[in-house]
C-alpha atoms as a PDB file:
ATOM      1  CA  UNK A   1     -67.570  28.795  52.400  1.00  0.00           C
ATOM      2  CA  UNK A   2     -67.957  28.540  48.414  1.00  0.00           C
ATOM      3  CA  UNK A   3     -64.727  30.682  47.055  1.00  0.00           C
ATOM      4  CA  UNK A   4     -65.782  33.784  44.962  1.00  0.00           C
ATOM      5  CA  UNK A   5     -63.907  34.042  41.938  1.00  0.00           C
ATOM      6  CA  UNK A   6     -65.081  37.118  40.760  1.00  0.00           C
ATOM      7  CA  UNK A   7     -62.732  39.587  38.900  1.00  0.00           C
ATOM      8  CA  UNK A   8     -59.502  37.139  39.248  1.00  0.00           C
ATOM      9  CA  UNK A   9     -57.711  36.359  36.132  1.00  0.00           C
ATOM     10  CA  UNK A  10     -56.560  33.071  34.881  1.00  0.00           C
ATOM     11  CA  UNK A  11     -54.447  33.238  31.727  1.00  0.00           C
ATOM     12  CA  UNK A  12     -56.471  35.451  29.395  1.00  0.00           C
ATOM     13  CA  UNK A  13     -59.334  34.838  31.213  1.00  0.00           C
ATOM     14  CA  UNK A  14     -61.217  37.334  33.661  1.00  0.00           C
ATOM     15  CA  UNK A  15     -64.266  36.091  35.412  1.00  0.00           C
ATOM     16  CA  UNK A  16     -67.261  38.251  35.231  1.00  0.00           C
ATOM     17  CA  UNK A  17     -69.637  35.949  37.646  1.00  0.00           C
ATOM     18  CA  UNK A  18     -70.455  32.871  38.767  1.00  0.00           C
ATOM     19  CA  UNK A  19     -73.230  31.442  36.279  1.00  0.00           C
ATOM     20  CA  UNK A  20     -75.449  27.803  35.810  1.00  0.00           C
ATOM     21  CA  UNK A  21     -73.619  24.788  37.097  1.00  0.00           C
ATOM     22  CA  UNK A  22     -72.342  22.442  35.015  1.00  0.00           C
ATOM     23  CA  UNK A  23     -74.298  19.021  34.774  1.00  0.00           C
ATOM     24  CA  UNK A  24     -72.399  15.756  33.413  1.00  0.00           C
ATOM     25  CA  UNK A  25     -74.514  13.546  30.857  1.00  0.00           C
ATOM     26  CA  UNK A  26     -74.621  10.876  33.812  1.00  0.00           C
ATOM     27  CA  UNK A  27     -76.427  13.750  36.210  1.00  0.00           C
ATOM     28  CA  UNK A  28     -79.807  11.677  36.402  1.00  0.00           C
ATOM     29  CA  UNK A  29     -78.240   9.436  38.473  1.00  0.00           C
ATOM     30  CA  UNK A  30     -75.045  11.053  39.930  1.00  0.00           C
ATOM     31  CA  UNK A  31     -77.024  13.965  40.719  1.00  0.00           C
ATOM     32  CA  UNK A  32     -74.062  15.615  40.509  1.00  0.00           C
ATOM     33  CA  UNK A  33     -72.938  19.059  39.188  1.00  0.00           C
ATOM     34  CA  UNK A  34     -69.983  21.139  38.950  1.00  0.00           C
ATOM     35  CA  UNK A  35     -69.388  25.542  39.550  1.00  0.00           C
ATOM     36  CA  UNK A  36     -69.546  27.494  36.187  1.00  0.00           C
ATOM     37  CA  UNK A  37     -67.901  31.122  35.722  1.00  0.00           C
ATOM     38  CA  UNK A  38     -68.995  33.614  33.056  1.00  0.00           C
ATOM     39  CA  UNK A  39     -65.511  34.976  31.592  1.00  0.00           C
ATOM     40  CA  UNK A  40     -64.094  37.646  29.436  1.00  0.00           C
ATOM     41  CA  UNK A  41     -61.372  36.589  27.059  1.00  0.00           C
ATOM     42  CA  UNK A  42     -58.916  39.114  26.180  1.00  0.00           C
ATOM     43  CA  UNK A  43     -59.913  38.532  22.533  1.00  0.00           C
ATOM     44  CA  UNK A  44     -63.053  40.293  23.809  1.00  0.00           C
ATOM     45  CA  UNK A  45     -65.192  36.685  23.373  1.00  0.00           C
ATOM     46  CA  UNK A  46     -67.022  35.798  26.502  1.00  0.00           C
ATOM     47  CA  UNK A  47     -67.033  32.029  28.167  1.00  0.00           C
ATOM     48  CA  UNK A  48     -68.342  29.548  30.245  1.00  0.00           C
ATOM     49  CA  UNK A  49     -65.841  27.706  32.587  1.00  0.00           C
ATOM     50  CA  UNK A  50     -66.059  24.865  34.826  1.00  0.00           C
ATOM     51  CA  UNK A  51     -64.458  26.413  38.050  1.00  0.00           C
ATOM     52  CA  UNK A  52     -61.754  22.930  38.499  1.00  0.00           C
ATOM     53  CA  UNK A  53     -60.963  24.045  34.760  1.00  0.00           C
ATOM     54  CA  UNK A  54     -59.746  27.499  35.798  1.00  0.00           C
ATOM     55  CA  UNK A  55     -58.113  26.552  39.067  1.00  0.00           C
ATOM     56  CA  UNK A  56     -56.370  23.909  37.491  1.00  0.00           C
ATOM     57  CA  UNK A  57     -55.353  25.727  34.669  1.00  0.00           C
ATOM     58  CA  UNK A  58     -56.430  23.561  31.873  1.00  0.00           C
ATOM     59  CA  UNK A  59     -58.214  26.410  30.813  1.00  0.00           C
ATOM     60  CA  UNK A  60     -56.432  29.715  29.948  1.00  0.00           C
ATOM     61  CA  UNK A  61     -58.488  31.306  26.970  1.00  0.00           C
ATOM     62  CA  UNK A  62     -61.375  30.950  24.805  1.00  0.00           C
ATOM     63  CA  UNK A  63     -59.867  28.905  22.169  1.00  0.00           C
ATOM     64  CA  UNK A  64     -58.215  32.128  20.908  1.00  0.00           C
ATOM     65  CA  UNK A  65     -54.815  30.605  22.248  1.00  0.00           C
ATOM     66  CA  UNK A  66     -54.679  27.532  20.537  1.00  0.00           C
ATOM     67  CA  UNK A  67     -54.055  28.881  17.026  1.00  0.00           C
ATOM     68  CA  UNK A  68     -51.424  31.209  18.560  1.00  0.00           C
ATOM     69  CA  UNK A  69     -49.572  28.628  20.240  1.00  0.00           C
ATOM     70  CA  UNK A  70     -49.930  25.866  17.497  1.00  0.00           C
ATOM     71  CA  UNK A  71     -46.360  26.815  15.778  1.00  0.00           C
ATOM     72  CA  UNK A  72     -44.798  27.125  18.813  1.00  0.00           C
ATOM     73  CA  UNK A  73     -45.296  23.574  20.082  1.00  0.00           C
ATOM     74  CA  UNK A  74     -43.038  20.457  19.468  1.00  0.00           C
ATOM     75  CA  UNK A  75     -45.012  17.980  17.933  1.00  0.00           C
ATOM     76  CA  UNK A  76     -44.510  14.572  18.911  1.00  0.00           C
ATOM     77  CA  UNK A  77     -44.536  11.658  16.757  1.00  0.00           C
ATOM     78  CA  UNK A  78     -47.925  10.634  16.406  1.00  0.00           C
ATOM     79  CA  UNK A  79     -49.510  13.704  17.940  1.00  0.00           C
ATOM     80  CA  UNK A  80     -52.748  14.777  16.746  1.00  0.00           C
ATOM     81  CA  UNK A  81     -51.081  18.247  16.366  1.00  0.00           C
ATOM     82  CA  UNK A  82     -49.921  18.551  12.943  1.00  0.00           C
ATOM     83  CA  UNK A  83     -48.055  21.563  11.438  1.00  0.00           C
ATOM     84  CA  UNK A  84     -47.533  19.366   7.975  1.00  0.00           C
ATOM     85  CA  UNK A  85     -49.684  17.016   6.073  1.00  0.00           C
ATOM     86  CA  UNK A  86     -48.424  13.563   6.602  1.00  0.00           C
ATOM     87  CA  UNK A  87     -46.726  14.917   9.302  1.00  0.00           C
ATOM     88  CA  UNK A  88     -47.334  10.890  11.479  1.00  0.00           C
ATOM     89  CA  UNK A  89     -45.515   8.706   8.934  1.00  0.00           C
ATOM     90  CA  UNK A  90     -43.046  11.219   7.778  1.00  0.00           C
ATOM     91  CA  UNK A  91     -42.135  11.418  11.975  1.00  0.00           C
ATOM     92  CA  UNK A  92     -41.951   7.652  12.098  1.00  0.00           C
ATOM     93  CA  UNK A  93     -39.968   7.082   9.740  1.00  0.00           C
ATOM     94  CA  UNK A  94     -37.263   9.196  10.492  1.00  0.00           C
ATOM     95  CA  UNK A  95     -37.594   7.426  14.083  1.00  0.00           C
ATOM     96  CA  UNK A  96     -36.636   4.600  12.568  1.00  0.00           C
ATOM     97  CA  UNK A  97     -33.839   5.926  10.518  1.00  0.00           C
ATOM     98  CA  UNK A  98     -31.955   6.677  13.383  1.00  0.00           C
ATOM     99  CA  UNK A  99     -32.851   3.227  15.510  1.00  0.00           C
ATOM    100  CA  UNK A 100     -31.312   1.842  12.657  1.00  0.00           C
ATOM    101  CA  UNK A 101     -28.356   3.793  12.613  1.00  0.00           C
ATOM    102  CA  UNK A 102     -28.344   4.540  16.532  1.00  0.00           C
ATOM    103  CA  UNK A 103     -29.152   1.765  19.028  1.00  0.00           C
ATOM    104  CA  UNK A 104     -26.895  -1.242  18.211  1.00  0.00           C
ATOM    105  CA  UNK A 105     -30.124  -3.086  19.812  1.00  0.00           C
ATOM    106  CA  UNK A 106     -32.410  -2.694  16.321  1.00  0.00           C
ATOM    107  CA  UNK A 107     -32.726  -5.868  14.320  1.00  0.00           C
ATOM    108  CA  UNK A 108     -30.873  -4.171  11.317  1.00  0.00           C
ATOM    109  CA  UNK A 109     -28.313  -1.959  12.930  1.00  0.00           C
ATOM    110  CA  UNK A 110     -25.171  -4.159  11.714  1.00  0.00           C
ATOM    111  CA  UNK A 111     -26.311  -3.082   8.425  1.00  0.00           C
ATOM    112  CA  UNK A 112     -26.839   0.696   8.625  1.00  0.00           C
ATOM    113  CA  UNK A 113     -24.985   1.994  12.035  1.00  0.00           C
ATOM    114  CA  UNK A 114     -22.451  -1.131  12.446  1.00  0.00           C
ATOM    115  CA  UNK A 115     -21.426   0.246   8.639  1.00  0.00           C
ATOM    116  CA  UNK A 116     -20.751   3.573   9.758  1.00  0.00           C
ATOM    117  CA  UNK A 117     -24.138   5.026   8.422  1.00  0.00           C
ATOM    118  CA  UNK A 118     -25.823   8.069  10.065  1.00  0.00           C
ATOM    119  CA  UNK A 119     -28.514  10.496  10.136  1.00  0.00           C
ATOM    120  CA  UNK A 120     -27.445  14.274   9.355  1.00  0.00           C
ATOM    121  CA  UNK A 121     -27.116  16.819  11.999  1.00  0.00           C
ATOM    122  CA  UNK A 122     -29.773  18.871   9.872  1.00  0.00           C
ATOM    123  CA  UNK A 123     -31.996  15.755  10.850  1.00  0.00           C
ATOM    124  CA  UNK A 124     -31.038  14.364  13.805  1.00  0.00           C
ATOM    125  CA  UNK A 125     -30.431  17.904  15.981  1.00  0.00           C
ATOM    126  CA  UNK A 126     -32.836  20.142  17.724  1.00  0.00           C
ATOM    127  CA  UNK A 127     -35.477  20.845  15.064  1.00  0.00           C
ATOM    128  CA  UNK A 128     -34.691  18.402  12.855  1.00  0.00           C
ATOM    129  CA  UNK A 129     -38.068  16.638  12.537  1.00  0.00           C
ATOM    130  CA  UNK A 130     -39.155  19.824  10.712  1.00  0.00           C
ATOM    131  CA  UNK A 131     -36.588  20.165   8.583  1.00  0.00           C
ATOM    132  CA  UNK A 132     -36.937  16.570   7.599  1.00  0.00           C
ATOM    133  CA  UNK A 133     -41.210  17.258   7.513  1.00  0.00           C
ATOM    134  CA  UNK A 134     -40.072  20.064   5.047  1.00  0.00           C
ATOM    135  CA  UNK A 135     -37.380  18.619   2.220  1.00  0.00           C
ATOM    136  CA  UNK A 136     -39.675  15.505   2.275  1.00  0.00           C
ATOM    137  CA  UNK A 137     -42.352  17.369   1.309  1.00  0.00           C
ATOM    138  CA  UNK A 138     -40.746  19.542  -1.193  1.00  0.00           C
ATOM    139  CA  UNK A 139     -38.802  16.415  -2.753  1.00  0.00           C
ATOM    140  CA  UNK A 140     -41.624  14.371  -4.321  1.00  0.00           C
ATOM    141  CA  UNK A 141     -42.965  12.379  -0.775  1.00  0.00           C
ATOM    142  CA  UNK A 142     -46.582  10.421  -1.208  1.00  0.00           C
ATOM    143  CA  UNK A 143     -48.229   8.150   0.866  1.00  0.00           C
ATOM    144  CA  UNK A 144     -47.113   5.152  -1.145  1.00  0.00           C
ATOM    145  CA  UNK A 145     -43.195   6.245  -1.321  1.00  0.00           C
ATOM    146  CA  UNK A 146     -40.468   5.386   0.963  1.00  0.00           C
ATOM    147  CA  UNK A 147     -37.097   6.920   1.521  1.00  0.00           C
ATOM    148  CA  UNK A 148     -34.232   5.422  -0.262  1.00  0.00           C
ATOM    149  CA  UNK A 149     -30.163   6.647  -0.240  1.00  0.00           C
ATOM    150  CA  UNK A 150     -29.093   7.300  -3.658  1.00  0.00           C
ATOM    151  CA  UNK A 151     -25.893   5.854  -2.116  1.00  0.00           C
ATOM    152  CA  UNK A 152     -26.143   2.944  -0.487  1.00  0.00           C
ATOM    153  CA  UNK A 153     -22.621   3.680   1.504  1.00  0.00           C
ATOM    154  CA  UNK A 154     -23.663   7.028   1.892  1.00  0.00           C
ATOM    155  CA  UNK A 155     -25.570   8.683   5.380  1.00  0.00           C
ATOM    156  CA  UNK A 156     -29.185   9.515   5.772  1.00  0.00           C
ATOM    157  CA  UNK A 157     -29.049  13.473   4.519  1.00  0.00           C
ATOM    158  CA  UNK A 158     -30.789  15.429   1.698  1.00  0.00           C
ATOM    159  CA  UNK A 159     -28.148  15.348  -0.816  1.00  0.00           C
ATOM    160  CA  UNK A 160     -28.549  11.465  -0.013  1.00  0.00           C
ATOM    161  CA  UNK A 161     -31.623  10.587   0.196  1.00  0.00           C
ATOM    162  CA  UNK A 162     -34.737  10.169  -2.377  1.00  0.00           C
ATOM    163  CA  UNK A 163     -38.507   9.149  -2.223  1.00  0.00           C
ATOM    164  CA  UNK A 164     -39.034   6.077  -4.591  1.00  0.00           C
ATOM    165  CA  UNK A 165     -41.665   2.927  -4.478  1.00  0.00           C
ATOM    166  CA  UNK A 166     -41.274  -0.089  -2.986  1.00  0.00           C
ATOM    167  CA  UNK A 167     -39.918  -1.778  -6.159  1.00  0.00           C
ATOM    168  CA  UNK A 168     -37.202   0.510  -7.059  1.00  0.00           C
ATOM    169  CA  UNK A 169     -35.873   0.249  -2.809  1.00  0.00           C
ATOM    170  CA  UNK A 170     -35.893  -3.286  -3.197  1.00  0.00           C
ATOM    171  CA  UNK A 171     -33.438  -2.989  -6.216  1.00  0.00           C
ATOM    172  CA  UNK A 172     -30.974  -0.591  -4.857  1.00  0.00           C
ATOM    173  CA  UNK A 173     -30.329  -2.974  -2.145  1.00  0.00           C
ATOM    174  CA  UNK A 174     -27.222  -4.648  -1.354  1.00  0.00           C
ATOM    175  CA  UNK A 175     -28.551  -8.231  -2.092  1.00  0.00           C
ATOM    176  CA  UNK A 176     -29.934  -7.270  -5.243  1.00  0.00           C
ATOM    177  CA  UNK A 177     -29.006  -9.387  -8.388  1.00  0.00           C
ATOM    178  CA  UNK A 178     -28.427  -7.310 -11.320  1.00  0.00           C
ATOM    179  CA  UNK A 179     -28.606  -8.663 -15.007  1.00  0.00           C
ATOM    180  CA  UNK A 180     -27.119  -7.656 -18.483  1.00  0.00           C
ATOM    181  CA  UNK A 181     -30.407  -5.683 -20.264  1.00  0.00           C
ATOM    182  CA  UNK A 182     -28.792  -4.708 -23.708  1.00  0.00           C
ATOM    183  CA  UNK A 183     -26.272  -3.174 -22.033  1.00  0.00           C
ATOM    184  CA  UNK A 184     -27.415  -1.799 -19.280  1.00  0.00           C
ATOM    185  CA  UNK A 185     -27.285  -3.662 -16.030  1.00  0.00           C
ATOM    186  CA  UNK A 186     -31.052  -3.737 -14.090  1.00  0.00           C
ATOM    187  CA  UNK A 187     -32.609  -5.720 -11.775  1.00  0.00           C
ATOM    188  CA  UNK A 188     -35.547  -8.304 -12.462  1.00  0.00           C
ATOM    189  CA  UNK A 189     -37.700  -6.194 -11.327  1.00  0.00           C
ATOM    190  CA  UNK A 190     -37.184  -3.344 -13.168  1.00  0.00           C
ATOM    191  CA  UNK A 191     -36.546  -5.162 -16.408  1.00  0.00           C
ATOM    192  CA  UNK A 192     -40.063  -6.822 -15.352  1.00  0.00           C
ATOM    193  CA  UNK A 193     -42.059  -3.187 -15.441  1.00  0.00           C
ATOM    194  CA  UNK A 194     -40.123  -2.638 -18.466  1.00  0.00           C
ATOM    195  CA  UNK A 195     -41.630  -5.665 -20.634  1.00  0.00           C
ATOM    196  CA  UNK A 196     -44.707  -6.257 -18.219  1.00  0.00           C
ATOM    197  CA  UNK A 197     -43.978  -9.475 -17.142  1.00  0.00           C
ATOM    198  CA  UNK A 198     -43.746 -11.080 -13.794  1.00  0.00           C
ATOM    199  CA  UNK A 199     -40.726 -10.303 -11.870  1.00  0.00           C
ATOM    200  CA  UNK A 200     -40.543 -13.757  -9.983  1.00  0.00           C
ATOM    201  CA  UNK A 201     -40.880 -15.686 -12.667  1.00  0.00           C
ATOM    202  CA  UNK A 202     -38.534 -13.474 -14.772  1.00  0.00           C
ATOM    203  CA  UNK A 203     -36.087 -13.670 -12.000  1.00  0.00           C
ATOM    204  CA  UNK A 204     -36.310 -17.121 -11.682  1.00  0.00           C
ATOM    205  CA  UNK A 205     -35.626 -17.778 -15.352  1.00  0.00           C
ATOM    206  CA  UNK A 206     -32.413 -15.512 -15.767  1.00  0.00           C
ATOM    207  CA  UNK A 207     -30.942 -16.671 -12.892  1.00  0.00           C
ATOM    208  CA  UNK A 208     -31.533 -20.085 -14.397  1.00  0.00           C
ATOM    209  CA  UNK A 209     -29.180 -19.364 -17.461  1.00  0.00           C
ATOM    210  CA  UNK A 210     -32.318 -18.417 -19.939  1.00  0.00           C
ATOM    211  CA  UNK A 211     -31.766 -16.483 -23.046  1.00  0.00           C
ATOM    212  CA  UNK A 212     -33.114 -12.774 -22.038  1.00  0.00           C
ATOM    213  CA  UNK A 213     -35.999 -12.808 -24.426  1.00  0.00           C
ATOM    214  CA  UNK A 214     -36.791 -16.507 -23.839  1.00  0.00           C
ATOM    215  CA  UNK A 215     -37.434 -15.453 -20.511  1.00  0.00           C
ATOM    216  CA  UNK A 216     -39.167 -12.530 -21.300  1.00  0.00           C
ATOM    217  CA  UNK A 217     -41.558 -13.961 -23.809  1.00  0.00           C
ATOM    218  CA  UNK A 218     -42.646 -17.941 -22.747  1.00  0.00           C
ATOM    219  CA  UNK A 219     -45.711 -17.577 -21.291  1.00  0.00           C
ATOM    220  CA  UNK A 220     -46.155 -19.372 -18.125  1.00  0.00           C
ATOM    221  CA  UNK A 221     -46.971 -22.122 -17.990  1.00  0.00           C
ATOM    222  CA  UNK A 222     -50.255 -22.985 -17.030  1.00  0.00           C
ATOM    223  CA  UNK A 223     -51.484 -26.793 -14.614  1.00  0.00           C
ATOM    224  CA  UNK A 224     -54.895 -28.105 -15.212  1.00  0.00           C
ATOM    225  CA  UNK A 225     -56.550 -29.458 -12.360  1.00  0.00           C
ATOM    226  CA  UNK A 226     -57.486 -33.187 -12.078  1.00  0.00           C
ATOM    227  CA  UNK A 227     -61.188 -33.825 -12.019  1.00  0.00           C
ATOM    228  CA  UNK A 228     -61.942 -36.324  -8.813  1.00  0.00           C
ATOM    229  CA  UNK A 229     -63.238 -38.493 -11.271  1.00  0.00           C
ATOM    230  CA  UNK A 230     -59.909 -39.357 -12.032  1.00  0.00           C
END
């Protein structure tokens, strides 16, 4: 006996009456169909519904529901449920800062955790995805930016941490060779965007023993190729 489903509720559904089945794209040859219900939101909208879809569950409302519920869910990394823009990378990478800092495992660990570096309770606690989601976005973050600590003994934590390009990362790094810049004490690199020049060649040079401006200046030199003739 086919169930009757009349007047029951499901979520903020109540079904008015059974309507026309449901037929799958592949019904030409599965000849198959499925039970449809009329319903009445509580938003006042009215729906079709496959019956599995009700007695399952997976169907509670019109749609109405989803906006209501969208701030209360917690968004995974790499959901397509996003309550900020960027919301995927910004996620991952904050995944990573605390594998790095976390599970002795990670391939860099005895640089960031086996030195005593962590993640801040404001980032690492219950909630602390958003929180991160929310001073990234307020403190300069762009696609092409990655997070940097302003200290490199210092933990992952706002009053810590910075959005720069890949360039400037690479300089505040340990391993970084610094040279004398009238005075002031920068890496190739950044001397390199200074003078637009080439950073690896630059590099090369000064740790060589050129003269700064030598370095800066010759052009580079340049290998003609050998005809086959020859």
């Amino acid at each position: 006996m086919k169930k009757d489903l009349s007047g029951q509720r499901f979520g903020k559904l109540v079904v008015i009456e059974e309507t026309d089945p449901y037929y799958p794209s592949t019904y030409k040859t599965s000849k198959r169909r499925y039970r449809r219900w009329l319903c009445k939101c509580d938003c006042g909208k009215e729906t079709k519904v496959i019956q599995a879809s009700l007695l399952s569950g997976n169907t509670s409302s019109c749609g109405c529901g989803c906006a209501e519920n969208r701030e209360k869910i917690l968004i995974k990394p790499g959901s397509t449920r996003c309550k900020y823009p960027n919301e995927k990378r910004l996620k991952s990478i904050l995944v990573n800062m605390k594998c790095r800092c976390n599970n002795p495992k990670t391939k860099y660990y005895e640089n960031y955790g086996g030195r005593g570096i962590k993640v801040c309770d404001e980032w690492s606690e219950e909630g602390g995805s958003d929180a991160f989601c929310e001073w990234s976005l307020s403190h300069g973050y762009k696609d092409n930016l990655t997070i940097d600590r302003i200290n490199n003994d210092g933990d992952y934590s706002p009053d810590n941490c910075r959005w720069i390009d890949r360039t400037e990362q690479m300089s505040n790094t340990r391993r970084s060779v610094y040279f004398d810049y009238y005075g002031e004490m920068l890496t190739a690199p950044q001397i390199a965007r200074l003078r637009n020049c080439d950073s690896h060649i630059l590099k090369w040079r000064l740790e060589n023993g050129w003269d700064l401006e030598e370095a800066i200046n010759t052009p580079k030199k340049r290998y003609r190729k050998r005809s086959k003739e020859q």
